[in-house]
Protein backbone atom coordinates (compact mmCIF):
# COMPACT_ATOMS: atom_id res chain seq x y z
CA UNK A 1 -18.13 17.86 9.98
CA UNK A 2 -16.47 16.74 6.97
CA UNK A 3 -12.13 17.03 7.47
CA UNK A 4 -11.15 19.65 4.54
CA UNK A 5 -8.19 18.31 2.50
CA UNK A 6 -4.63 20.30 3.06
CA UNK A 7 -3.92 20.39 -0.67
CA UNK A 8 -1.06 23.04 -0.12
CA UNK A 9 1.96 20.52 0.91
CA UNK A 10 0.49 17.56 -1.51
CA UNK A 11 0.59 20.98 -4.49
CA UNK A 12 4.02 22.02 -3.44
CA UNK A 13 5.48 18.18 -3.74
CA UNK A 14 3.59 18.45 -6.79
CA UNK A 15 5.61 20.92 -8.58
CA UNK A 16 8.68 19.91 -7.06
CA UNK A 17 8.33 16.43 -8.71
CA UNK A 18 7.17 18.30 -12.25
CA UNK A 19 10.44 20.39 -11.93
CA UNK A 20 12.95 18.10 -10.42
CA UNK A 21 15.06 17.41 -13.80
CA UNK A 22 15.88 21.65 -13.08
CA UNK A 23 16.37 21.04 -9.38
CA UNK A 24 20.09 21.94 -9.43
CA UNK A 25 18.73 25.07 -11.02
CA UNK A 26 15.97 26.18 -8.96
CA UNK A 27 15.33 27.07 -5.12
CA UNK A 28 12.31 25.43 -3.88
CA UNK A 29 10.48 27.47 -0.76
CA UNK A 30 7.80 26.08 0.55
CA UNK A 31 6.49 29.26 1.68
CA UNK A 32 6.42 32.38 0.09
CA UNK A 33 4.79 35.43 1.55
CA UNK A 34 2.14 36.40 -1.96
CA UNK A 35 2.45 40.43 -1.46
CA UNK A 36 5.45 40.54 -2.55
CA UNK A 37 4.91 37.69 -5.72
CA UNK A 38 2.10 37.50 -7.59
CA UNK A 39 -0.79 34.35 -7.09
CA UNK A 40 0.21 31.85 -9.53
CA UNK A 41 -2.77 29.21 -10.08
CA UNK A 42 -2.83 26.06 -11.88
CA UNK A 43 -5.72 24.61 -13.14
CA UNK A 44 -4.90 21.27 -12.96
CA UNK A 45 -7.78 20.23 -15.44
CA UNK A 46 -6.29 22.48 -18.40
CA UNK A 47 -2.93 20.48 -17.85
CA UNK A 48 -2.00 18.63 -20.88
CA UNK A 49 -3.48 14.61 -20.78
CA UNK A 50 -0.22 12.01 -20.19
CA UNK A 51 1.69 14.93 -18.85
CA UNK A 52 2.32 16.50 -15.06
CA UNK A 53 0.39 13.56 -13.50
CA UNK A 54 1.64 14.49 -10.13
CA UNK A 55 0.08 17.48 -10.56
CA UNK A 56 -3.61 16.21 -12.67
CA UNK A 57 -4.09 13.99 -9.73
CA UNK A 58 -4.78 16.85 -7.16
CA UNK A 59 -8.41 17.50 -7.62
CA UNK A 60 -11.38 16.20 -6.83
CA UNK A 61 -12.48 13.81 -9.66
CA UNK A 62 -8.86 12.80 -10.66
CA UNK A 63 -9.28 10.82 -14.06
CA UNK A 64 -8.67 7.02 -13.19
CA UNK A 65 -5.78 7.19 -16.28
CA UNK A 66 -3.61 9.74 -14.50
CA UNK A 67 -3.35 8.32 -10.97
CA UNK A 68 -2.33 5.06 -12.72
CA UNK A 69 0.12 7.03 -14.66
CA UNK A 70 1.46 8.78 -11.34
CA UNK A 71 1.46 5.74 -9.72
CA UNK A 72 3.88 4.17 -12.55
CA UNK A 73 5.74 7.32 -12.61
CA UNK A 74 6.21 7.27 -8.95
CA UNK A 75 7.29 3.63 -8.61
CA UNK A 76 10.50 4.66 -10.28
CA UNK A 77 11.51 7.14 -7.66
CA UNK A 78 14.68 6.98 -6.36
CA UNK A 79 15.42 10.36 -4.53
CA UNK A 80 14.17 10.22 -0.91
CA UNK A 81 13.01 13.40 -1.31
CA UNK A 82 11.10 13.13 -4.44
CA UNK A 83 9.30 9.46 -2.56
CA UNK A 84 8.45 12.25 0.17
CA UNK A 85 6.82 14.56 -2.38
CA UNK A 86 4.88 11.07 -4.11
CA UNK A 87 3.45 9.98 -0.59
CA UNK A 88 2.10 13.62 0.19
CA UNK A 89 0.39 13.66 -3.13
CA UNK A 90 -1.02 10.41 -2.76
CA UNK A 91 -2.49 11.19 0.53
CA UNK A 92 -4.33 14.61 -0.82
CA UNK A 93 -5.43 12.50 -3.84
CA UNK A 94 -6.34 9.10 -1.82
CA UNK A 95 -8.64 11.57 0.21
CA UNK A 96 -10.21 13.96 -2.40
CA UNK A 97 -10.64 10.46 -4.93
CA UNK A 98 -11.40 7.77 -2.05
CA UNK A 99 -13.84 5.51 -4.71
CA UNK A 100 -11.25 5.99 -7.17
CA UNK A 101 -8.44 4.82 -5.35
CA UNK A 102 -10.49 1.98 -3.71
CA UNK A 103 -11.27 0.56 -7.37
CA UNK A 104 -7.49 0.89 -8.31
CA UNK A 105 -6.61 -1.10 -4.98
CA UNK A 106 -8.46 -3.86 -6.66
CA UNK A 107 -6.45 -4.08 -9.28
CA UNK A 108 -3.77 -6.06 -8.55
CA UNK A 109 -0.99 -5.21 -10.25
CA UNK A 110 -1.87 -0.94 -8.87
CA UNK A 111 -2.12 -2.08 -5.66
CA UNK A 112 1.32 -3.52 -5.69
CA UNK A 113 2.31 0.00 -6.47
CA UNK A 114 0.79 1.73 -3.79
CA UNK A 115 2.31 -0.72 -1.50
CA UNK A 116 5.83 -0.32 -2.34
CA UNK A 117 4.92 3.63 -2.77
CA UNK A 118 3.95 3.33 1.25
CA UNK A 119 6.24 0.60 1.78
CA UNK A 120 8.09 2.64 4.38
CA UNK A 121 4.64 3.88 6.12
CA UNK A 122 3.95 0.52 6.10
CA UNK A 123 6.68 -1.15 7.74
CA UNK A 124 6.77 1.63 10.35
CA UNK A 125 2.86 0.80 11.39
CA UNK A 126 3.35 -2.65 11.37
CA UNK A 127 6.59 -2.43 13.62
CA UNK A 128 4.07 -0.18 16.10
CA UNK A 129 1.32 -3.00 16.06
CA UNK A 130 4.59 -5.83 16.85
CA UNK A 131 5.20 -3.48 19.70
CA UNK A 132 1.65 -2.74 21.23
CA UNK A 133 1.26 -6.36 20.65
CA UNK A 134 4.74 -7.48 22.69
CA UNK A 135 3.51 -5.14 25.09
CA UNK A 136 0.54 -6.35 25.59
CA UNK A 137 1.93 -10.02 25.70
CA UNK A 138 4.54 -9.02 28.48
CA UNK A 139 1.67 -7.42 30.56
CA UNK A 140 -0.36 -10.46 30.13
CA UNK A 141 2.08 -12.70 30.86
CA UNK A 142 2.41 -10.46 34.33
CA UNK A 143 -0.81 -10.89 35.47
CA UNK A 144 -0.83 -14.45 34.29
CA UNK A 145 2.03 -14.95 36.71
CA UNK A 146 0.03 -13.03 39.50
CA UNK A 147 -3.09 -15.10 39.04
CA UNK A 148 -0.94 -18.37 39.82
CA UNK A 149 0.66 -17.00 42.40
CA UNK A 150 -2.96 -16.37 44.09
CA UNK A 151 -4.30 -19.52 43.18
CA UNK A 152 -1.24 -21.14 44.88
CA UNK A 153 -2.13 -19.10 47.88
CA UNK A 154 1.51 -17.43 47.72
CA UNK A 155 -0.01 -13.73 47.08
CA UNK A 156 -3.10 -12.93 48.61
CA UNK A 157 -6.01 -10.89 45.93
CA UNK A 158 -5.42 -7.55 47.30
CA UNK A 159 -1.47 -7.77 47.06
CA UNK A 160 -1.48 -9.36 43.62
CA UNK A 161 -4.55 -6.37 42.77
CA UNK A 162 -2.17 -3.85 43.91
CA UNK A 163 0.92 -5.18 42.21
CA UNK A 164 -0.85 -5.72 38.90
CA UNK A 165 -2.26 -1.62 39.38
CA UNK A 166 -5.59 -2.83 39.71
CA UNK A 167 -8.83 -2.92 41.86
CA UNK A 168 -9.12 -5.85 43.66
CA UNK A 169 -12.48 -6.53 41.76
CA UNK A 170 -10.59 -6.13 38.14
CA UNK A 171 -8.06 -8.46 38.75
CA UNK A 172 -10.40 -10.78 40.40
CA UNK A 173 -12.42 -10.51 36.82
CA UNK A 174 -9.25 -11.20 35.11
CA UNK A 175 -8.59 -14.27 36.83
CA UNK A 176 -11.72 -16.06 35.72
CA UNK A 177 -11.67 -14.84 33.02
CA UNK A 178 -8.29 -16.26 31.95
């Protein structure tokens, strides 16, 4: 079953980018109970061409001009918040425009965009992989150490098995293997 797209948070970033020159004027809720308001909808299609990209780009079939135009627009963010509000966007739009967005990454120059839009998202899940990789090393290295010290005939199989928290079959493997 296809994953259906949360566009409410990516909508809501949306219109806090559009509005953020009022900011100091408005309140921003993310959540507003609608009996009490009336439904507001915006159809992002009718939205004037060159203008409220943030919010043109939420819909399936974005126009290619506008997410480049977001993505320029976006580049220039400097409020934490307001980067926030550009990544959740881009992640509605990436999924709902996935072609789109793969033929942008092509071009050079966008791509370099998206990647210091994510740069943050980036550097965070490459600092994970370091660490599964470190942690992989170290455990290696372990039973590396264990496998000498059974070849040496200083550890016996079974104590080296149980030390490494493994059958004595699996470490076996592991040791000619390796």
């Amino acid at each position: 079953m296809e994953e259906r797209i949360k566009w409410h948070p990516a909508f809501y970033g949306g219109i806090e980018l559009e509005l953020r020159e009022y900011r100091e004027y408005l309140e921003f809720e993310s959540e507003h109970e609608l009996a009490k308001e009336p439904l507001k909808i915006v159809i992002t299609g009718e939205l004037e061409e060159g203008k409220h990209n943030s919010l043109r780009i939420l819909t399936h079939g974005a126009l290619e001009n506008d997410i480049r135009a977001f993505l320029t627009e976006a580049r220039s963010l400097k409020n934490p918040g307001d980067k926030d509000n550009a990544d959740a966007l881009l992640q509605v739009s990436v999924s709902a425009n996935i072609e789109l967005f793969e033929k942008i990454r092509r071009d050079t120059s966008m791509c370099e965009a998206l990647k210091e839009l994510m740069k943050d998202e980036l550097e965070s899940a490459e600092a994970r992989g370091e660490a599964r990789g470190e942690a992989r090393g170290e455990i290696k290295g372990k039973l590396r150490n264990l496998a000498d010290l059974v070849s040496d005939g200083v550890l016996s199989l079974e104590d080296a098995s149980v030390r490494a928290g493994m059958t004595a079959t699996e470490f076996e493997k592991f040791m000619n293997e390796g």
